[in-house]
PDB file of N, CA and C in Angstrom:
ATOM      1  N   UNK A   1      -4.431  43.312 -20.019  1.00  0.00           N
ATOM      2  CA  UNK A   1      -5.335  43.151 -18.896  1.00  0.00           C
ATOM      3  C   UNK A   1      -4.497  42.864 -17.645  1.00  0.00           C
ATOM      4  N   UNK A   2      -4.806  43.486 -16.517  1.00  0.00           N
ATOM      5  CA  UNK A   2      -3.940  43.297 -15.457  1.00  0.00           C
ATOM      6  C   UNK A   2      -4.279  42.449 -14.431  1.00  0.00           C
ATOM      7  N   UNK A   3      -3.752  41.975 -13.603  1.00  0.00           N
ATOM      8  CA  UNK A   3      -4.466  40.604 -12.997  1.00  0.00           C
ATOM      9  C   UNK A   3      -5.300  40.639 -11.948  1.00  0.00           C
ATOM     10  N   UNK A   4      -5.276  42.022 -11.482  1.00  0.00           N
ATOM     11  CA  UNK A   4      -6.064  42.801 -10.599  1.00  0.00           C
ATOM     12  C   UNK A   4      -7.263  41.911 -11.538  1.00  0.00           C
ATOM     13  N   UNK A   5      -7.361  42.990 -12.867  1.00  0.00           N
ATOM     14  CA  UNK A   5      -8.778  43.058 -13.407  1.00  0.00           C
ATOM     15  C   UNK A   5      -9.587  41.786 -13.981  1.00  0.00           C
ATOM     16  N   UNK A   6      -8.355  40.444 -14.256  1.00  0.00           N
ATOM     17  CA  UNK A   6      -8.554  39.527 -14.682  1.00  0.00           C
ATOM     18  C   UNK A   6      -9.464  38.953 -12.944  1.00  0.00           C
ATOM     19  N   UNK A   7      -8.735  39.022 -11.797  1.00  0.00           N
ATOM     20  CA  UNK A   7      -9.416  38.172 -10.950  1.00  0.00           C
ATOM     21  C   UNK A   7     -10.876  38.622 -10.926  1.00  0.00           C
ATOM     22  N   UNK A   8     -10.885  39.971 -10.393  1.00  0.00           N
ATOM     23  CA  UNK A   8     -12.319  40.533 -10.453  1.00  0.00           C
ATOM     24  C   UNK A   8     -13.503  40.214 -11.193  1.00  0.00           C
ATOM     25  N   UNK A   9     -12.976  40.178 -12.624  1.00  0.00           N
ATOM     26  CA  UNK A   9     -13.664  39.189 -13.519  1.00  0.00           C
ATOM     27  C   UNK A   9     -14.257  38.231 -13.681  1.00  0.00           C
ATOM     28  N   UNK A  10     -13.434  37.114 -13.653  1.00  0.00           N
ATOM     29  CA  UNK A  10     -13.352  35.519 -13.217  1.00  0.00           C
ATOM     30  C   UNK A  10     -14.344  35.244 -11.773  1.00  0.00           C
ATOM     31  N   UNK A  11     -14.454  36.450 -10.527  1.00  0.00           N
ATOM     32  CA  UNK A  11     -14.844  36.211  -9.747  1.00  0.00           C
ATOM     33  C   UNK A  11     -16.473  37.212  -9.805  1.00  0.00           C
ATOM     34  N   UNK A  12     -16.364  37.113 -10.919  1.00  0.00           N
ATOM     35  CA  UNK A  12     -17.667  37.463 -11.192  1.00  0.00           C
ATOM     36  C   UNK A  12     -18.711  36.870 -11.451  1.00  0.00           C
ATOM     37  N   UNK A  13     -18.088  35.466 -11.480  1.00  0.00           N
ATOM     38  CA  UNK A  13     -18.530  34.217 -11.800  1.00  0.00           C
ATOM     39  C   UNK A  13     -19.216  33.782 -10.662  1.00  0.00           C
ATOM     40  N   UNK A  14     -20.355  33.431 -10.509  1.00  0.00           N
ATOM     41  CA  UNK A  14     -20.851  33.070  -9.239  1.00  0.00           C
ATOM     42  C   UNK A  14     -20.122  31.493  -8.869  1.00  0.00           C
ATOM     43  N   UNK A  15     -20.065  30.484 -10.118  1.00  0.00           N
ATOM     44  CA  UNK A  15     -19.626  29.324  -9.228  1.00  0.00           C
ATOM     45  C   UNK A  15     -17.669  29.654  -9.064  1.00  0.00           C
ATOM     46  N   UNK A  16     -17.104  30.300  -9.806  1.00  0.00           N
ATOM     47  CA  UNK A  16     -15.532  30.932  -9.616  1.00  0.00           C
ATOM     48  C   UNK A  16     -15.742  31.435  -8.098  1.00  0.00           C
ATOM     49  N   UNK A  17     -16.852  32.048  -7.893  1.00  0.00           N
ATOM     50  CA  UNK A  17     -16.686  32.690  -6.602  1.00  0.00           C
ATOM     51  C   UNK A  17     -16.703  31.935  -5.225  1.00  0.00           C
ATOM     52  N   UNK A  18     -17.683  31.291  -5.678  1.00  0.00           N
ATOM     53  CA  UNK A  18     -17.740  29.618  -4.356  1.00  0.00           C
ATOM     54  C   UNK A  18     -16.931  29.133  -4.326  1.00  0.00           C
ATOM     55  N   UNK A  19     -15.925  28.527  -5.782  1.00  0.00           N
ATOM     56  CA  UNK A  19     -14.863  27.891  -5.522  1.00  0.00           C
ATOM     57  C   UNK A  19     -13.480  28.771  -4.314  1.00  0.00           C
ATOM     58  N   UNK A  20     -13.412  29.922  -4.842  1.00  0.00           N
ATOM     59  CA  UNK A  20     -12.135  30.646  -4.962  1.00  0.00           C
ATOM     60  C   UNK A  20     -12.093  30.962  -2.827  1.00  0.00           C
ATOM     61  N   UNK A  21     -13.586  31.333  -2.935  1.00  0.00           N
ATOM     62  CA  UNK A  21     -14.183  31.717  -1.282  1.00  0.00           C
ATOM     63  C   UNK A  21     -13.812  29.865  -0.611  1.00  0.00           C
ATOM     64  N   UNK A  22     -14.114  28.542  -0.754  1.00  0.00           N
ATOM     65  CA  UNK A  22     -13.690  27.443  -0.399  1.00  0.00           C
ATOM     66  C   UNK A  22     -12.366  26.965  -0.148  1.00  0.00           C
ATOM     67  N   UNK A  23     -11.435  27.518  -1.100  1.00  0.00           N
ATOM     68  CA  UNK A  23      -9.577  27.525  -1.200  1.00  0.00           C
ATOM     69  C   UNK A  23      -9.067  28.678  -0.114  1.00  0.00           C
ATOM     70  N   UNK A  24     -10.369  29.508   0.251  1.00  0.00           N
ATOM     71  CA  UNK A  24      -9.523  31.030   0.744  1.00  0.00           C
ATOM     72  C   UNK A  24      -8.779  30.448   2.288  1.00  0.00           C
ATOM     73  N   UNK A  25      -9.241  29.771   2.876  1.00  0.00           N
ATOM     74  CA  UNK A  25      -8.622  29.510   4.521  1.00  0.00           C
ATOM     75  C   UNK A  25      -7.306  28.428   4.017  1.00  0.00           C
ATOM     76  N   UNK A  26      -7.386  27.364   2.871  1.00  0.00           N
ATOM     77  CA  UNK A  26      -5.963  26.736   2.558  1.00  0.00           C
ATOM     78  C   UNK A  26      -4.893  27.834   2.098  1.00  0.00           C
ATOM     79  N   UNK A  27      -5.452  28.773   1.507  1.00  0.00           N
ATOM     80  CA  UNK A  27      -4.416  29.592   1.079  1.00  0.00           C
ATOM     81  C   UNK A  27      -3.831  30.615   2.080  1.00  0.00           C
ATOM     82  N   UNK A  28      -4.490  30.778   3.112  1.00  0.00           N
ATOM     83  CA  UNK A  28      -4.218  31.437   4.148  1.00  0.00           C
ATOM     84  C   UNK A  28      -3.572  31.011   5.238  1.00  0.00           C
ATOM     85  N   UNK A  29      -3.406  29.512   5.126  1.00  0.00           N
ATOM     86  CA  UNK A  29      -2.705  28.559   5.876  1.00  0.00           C
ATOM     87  C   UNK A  29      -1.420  28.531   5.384  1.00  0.00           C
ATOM     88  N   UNK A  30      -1.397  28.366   4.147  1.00  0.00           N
ATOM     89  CA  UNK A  30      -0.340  28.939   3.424  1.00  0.00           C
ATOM     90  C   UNK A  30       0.745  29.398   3.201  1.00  0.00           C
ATOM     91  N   UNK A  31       0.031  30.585   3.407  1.00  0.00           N
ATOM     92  CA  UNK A  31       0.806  32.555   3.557  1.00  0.00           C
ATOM     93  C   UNK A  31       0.959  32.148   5.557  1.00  0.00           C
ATOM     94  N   UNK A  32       0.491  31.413   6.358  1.00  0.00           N
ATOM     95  CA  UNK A  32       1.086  31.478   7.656  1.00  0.00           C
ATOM     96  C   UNK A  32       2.615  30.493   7.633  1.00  0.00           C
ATOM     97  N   UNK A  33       2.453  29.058   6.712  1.00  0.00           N
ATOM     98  CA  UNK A  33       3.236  28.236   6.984  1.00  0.00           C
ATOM     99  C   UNK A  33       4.637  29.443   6.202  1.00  0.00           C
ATOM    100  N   UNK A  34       4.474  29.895   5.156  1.00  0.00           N
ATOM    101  CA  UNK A  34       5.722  30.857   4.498  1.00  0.00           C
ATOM    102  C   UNK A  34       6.239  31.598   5.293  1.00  0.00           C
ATOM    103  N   UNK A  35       5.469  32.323   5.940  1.00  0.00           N
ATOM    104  CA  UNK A  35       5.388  33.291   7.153  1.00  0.00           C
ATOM    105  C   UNK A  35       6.264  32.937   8.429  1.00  0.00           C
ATOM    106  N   UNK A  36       6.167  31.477   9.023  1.00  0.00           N
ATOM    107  CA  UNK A  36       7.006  31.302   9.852  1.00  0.00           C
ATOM    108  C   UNK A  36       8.377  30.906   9.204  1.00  0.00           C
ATOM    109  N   UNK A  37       8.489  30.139   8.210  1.00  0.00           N
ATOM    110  CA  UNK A  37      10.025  30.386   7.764  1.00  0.00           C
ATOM    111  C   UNK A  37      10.572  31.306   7.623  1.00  0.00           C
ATOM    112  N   UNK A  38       9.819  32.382   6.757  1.00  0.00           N
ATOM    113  CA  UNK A  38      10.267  33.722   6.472  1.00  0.00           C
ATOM    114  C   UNK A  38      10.729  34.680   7.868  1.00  0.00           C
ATOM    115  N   UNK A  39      10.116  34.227   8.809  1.00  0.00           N
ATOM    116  CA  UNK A  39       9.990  34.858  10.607  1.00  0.00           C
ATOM    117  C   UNK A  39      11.528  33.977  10.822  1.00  0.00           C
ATOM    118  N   UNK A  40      11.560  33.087  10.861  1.00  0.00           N
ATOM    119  CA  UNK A  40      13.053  32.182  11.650  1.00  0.00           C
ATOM    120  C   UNK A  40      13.813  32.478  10.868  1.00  0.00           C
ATOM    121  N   UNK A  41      14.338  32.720   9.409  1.00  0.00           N
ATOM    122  CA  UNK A  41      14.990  33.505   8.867  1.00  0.00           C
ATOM    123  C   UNK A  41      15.967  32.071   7.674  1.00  0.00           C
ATOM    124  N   UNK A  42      14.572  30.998   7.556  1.00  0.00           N
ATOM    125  CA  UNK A  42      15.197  30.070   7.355  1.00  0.00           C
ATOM    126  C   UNK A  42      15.105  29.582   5.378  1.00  0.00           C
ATOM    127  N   UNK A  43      15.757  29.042   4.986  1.00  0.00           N
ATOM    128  CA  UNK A  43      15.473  29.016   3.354  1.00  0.00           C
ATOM    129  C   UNK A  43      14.836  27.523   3.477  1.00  0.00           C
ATOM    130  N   UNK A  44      14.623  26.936   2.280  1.00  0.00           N
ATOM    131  CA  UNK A  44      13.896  25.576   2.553  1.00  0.00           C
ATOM    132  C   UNK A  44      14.850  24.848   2.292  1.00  0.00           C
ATOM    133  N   UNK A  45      15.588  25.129   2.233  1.00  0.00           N
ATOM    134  CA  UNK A  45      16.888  23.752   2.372  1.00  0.00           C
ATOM    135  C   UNK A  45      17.300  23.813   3.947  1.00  0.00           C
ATOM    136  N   UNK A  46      17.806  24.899   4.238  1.00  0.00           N
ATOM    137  CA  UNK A  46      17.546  24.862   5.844  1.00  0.00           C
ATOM    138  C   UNK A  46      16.490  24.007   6.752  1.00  0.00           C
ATOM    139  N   UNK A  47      15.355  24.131   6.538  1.00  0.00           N
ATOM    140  CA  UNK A  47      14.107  24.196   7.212  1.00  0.00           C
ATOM    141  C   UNK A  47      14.012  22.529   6.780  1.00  0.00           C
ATOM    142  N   UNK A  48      14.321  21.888   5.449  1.00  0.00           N
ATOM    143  CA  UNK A  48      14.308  20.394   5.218  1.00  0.00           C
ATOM    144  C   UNK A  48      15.290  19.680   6.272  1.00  0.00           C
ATOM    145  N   UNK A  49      16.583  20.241   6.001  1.00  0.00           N
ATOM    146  CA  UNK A  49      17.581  19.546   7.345  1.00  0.00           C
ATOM    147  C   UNK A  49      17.321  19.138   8.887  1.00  0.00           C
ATOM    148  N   UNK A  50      16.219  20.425   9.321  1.00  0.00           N
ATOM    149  CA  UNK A  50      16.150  20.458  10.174  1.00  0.00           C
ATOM    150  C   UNK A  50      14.703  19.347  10.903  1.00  0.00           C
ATOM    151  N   UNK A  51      14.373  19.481  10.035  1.00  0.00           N
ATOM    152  CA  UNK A  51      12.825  18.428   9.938  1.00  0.00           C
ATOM    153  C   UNK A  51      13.419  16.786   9.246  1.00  0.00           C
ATOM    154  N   UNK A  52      14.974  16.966   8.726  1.00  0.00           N
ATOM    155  CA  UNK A  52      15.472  15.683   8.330  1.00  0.00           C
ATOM    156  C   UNK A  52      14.586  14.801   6.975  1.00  0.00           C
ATOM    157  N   UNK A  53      14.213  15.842   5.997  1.00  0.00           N
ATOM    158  CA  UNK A  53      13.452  15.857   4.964  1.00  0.00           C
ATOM    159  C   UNK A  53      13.951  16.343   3.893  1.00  0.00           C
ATOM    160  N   UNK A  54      13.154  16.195   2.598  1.00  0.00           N
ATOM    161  CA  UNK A  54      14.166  16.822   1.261  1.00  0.00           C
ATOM    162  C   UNK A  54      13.411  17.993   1.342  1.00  0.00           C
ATOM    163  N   UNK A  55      14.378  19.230   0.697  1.00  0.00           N
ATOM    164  CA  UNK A  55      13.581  20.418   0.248  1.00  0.00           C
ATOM    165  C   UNK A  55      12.551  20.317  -0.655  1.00  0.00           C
ATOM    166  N   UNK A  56      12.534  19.406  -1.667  1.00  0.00           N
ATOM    167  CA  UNK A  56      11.108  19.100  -2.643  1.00  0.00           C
ATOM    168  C   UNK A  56      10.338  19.046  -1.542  1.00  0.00           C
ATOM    169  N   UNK A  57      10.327  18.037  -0.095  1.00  0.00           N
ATOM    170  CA  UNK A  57       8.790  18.090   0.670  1.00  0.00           C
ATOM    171  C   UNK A  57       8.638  19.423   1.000  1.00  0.00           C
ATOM    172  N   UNK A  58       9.228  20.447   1.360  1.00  0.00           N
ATOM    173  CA  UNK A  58       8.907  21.954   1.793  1.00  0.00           C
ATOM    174  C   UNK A  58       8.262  22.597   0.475  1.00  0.00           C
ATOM    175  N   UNK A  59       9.067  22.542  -0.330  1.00  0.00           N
ATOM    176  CA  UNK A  59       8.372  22.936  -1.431  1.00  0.00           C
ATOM    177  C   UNK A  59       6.913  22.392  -1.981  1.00  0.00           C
ATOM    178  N   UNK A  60       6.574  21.290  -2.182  1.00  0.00           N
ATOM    179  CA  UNK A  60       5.381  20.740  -2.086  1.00  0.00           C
ATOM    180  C   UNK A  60       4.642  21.616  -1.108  1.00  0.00           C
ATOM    181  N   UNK A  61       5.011  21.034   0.096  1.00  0.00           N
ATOM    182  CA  UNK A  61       3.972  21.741   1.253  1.00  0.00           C
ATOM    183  C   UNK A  61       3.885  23.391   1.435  1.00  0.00           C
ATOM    184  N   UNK A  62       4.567  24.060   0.888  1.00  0.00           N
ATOM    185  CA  UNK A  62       4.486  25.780   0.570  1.00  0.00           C
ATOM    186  C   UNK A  62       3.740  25.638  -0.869  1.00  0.00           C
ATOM    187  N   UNK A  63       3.402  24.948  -1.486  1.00  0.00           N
ATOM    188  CA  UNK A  63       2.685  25.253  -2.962  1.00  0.00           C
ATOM    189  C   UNK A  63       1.115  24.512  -2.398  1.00  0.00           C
ATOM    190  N   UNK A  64       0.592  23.801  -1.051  1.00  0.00           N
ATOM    191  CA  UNK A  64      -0.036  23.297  -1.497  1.00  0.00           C
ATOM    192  C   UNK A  64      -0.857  22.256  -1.887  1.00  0.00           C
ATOM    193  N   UNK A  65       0.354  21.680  -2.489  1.00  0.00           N
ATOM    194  CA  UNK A  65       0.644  20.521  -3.029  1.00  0.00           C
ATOM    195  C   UNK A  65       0.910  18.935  -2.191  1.00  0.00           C
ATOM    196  N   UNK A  66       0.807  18.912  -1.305  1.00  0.00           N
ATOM    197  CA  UNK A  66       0.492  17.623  -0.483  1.00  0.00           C
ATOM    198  C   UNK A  66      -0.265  17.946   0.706  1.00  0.00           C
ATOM    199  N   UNK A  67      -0.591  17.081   0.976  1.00  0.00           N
ATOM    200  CA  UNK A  67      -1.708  16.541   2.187  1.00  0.00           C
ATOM    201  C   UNK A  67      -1.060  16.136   3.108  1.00  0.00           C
ATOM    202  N   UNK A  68      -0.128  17.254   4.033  1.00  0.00           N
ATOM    203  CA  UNK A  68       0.381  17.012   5.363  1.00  0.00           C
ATOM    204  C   UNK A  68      -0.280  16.368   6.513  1.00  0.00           C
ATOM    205  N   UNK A  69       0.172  15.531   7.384  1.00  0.00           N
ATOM    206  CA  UNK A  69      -0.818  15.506   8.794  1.00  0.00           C
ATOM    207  C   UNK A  69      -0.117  16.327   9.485  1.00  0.00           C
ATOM    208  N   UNK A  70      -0.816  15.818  10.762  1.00  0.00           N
ATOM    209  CA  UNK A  70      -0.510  17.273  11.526  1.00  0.00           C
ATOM    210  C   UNK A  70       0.690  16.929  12.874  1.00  0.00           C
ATOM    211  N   UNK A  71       1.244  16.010  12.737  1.00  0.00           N
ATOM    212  CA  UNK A  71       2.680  15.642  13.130  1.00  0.00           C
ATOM    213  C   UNK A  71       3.762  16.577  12.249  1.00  0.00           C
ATOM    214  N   UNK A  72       3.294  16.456  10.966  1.00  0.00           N
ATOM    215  CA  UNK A  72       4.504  17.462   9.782  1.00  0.00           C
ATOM    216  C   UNK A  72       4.286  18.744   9.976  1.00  0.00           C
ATOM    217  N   UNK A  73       2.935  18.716  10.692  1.00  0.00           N
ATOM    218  CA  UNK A  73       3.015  20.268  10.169  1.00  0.00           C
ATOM    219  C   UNK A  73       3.373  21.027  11.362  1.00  0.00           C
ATOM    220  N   UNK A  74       2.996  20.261  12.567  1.00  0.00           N
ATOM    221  CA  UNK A  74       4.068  20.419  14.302  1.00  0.00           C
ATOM    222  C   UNK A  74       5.537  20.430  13.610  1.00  0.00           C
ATOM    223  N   UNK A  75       5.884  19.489  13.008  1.00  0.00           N
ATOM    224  CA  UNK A  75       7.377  19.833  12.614  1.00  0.00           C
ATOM    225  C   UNK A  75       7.675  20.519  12.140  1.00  0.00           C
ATOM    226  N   UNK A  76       7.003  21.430  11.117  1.00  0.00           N
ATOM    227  CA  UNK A  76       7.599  22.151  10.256  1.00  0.00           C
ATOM    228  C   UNK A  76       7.236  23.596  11.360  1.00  0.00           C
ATOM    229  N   UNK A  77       6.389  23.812  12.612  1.00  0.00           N
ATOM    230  CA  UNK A  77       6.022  24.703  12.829  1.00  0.00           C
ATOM    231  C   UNK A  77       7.557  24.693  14.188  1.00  0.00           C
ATOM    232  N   UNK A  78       7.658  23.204  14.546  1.00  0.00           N
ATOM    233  CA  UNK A  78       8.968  23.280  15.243  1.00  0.00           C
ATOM    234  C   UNK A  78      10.409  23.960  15.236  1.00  0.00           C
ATOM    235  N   UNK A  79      10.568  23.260  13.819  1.00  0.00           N
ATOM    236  CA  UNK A  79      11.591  23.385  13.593  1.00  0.00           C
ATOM    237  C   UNK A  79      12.027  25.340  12.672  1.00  0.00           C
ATOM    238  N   UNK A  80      10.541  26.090  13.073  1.00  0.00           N
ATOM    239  CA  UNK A  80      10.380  27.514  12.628  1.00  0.00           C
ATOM    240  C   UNK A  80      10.204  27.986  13.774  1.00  0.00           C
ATOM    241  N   UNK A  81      10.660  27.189  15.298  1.00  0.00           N
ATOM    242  CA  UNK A  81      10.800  27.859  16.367  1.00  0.00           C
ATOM    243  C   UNK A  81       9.200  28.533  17.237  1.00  0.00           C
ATOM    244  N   UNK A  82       7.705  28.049  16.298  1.00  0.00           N
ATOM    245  CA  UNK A  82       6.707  28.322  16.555  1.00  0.00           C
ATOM    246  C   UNK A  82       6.181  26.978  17.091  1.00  0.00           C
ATOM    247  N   UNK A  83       4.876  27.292  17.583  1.00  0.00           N
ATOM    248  CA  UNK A  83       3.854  26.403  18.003  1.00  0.00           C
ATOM    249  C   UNK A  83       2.556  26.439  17.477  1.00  0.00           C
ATOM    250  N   UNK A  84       2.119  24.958  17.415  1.00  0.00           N
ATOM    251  CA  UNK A  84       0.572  25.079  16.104  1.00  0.00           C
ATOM    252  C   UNK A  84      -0.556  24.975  17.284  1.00  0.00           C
ATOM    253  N   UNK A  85      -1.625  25.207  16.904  1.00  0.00           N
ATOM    254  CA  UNK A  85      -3.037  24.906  17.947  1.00  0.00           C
ATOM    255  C   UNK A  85      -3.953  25.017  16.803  1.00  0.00           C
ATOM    256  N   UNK A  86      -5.022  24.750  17.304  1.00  0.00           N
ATOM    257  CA  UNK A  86      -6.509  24.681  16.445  1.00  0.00           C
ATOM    258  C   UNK A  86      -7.097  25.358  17.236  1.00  0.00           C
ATOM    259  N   UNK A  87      -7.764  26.367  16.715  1.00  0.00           N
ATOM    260  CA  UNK A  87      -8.980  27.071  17.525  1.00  0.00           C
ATOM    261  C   UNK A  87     -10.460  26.446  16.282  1.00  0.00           C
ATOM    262  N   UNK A  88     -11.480  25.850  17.238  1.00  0.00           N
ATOM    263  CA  UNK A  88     -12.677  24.857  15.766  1.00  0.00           C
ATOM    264  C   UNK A  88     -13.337  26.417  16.258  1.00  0.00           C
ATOM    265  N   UNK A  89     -14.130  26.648  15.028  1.00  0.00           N
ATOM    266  CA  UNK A  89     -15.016  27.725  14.596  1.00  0.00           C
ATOM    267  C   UNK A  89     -16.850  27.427  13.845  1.00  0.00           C
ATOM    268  N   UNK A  90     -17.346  27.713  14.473  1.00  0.00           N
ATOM    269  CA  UNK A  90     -18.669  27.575  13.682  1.00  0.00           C
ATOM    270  C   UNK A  90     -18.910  28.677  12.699  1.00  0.00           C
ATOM    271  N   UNK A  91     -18.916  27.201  11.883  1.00  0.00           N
ATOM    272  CA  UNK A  91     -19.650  27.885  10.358  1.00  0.00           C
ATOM    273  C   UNK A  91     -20.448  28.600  10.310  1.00  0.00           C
ATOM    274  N   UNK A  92     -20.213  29.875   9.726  1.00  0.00           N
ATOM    275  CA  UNK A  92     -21.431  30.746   9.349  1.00  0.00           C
ATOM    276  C   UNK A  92     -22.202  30.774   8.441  1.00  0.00           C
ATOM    277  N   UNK A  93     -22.408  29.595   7.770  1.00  0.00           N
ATOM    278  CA  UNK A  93     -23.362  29.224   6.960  1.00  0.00           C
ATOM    279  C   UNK A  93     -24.137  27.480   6.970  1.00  0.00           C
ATOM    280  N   UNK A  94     -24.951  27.055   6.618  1.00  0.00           N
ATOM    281  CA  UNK A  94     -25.314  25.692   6.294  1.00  0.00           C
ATOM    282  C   UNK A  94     -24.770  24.733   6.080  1.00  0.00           C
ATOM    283  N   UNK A  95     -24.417  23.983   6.230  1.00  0.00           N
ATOM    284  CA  UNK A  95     -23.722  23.183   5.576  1.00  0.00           C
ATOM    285  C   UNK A  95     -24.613  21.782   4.106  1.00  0.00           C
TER     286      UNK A  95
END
């Protein structure tokens, strides 16, 4: 089974699908924070030095895996030579 066909599946699931649609903007935050390292041309041992941090915290924070504020995440967008902003958006649904 290929994983194409496995997700499709799984997201056939109506509550798989709520969940997976709820994770979709963290995971897309994500693929931007990878994105600017990958853009500055930097590895995460690089990118830790420069933020004066261990590479485990980059790694954490590319998986995910911790609950940055948004001082770290100015740093990490710093020290990738970018700049962060918030644009707030209304929900297109109920809350």
């Amino acid at each position: 089974m290929s994983l194409q066909h496995l997700k499709q599946r799984a997201l056939s699931n109506t509550e798989v699908h709520a969940e997976y649609d709820l994770l979709e903007n963290e995971f897309a935050f994500i693929d931007q924070l990878l994105s600017m390292r990958v853009q500055a041309g930097l590895t995460q041992e690089q990118l830790a030095k420069r933020m004066h941090t261990q590479k485990s915290n980059i790694s954490r924070l590319e998986r995910g895996n911790a609950n940055p504020s948004w001082t770290t995440l100015l740093k990490y967008a710093h020290a990738c030579g970018f700049e962060l902003s918030l644009t707030p958006q209304k929900m297109s649904h109920d809350v």
